[in-house]
C-alpha atoms as a PDB file:
ATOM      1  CA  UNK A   1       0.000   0.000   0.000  1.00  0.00           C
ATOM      2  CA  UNK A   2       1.485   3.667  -1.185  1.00  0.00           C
ATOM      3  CA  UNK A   3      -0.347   7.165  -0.149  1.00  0.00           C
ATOM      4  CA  UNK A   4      -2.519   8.010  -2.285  1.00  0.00           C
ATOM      5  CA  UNK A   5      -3.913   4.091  -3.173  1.00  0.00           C
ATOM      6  CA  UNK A   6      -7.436   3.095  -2.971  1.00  0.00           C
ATOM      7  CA  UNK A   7      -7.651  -0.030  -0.618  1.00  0.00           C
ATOM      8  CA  UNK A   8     -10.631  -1.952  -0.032  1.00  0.00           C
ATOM      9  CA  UNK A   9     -11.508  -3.360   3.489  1.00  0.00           C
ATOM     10  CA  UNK A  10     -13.844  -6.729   3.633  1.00  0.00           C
ATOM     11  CA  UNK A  11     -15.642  -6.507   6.865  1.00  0.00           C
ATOM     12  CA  UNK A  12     -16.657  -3.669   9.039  1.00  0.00           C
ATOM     13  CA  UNK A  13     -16.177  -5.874  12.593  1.00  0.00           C
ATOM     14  CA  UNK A  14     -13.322  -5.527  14.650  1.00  0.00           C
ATOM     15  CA  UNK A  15     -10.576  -7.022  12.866  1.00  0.00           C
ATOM     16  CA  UNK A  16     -12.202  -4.848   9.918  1.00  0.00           C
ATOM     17  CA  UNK A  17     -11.586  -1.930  11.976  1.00  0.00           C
ATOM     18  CA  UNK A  18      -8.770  -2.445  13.255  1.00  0.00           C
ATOM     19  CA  UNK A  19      -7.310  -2.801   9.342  1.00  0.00           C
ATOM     20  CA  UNK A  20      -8.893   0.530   8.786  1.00  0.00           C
ATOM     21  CA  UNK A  21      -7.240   1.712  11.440  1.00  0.00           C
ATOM     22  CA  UNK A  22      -3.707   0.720  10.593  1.00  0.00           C
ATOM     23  CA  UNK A  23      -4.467   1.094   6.900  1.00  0.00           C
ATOM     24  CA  UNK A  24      -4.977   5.140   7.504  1.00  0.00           C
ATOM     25  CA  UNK A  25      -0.988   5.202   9.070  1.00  0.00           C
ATOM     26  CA  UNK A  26      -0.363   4.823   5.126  1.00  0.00           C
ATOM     27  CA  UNK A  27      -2.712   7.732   4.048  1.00  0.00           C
ATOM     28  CA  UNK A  28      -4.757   6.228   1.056  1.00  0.00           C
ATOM     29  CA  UNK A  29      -6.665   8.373  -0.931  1.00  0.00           C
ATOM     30  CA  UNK A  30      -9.895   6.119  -0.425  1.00  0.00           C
ATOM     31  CA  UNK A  31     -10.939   3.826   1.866  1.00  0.00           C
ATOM     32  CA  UNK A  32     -13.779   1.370   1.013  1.00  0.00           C
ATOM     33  CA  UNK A  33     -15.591  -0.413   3.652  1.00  0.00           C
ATOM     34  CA  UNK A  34     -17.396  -3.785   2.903  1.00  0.00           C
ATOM     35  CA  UNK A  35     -20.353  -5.290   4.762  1.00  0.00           C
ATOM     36  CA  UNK A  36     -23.295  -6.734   5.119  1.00  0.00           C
ATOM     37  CA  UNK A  37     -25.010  -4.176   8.217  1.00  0.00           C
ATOM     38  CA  UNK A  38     -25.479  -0.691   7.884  1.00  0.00           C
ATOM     39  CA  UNK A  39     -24.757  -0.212  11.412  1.00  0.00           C
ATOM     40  CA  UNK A  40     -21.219  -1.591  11.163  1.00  0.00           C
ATOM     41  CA  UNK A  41     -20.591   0.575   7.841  1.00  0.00           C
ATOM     42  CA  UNK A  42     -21.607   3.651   9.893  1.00  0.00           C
ATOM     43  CA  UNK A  43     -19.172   2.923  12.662  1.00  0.00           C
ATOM     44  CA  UNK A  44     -16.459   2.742   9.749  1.00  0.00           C
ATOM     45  CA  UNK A  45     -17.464   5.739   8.556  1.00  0.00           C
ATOM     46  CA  UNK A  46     -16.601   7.330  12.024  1.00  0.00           C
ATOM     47  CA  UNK A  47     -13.259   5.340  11.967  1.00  0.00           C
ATOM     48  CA  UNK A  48     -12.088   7.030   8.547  1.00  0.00           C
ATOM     49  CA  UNK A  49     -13.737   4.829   5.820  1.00  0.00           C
ATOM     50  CA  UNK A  50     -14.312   6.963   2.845  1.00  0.00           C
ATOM     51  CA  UNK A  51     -17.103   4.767   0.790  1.00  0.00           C
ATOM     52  CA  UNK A  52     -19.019   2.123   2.068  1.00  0.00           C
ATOM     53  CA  UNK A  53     -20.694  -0.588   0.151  1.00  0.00           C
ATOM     54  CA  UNK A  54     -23.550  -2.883   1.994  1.00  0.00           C
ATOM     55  CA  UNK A  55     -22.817  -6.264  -0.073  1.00  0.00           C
ATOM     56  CA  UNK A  56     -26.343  -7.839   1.432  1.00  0.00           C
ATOM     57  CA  UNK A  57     -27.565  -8.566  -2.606  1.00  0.00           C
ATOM     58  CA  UNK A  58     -24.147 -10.341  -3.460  1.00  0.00           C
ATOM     59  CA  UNK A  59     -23.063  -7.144  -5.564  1.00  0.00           C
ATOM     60  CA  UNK A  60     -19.744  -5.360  -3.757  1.00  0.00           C
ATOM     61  CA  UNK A  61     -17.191  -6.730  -6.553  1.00  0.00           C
ATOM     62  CA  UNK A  62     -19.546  -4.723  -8.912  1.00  0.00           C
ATOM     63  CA  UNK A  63     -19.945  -1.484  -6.863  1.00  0.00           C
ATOM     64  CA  UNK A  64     -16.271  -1.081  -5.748  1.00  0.00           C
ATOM     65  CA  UNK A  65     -15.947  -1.104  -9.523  1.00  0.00           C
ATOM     66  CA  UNK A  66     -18.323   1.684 -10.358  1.00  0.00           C
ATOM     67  CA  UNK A  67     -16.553   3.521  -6.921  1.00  0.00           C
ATOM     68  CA  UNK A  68     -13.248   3.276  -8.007  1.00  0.00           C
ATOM     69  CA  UNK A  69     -13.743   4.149 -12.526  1.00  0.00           C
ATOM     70  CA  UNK A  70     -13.254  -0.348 -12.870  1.00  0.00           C
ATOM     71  CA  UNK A  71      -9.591   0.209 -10.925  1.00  0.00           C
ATOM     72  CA  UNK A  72     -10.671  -2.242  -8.091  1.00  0.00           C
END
């Protein structure tokens, strides 16, 4: 991971934040939280996530795409 990188976080739960966490030490442009509760996503919001994609309908491969212009 370089500053200025896009990185993509599966999971919003502990471990999930604690990667969010560390991962903002390397000051990425975007950081893109994955989960399946809204409730979780919101508490990475407050913890520095940047997008956040609710991958309940088995689409978050397909939105990180559209988030990130098909970079991934």
């Amino acid at each position: 991971m370089q500053p200025g990188d896009t990185i993509a976080i599966v999971g919003a739960g502990p471990v999930g934040l604690a990667a969010l966490m560390t991962s903002r030490f390397y000051s990425p442009a975007e950081i893109v939280s994955i989960d399946l509760e809204d409730k979780r996503l919101q508490i990475a919001k407050e913890f520095g996530a940047t997008m956040l994609v609710n991958n309940a309908d088995g689409n978050a491969v397909r939105r990180v795409m559209d988030l990130t212009g098909a970079r991934g």
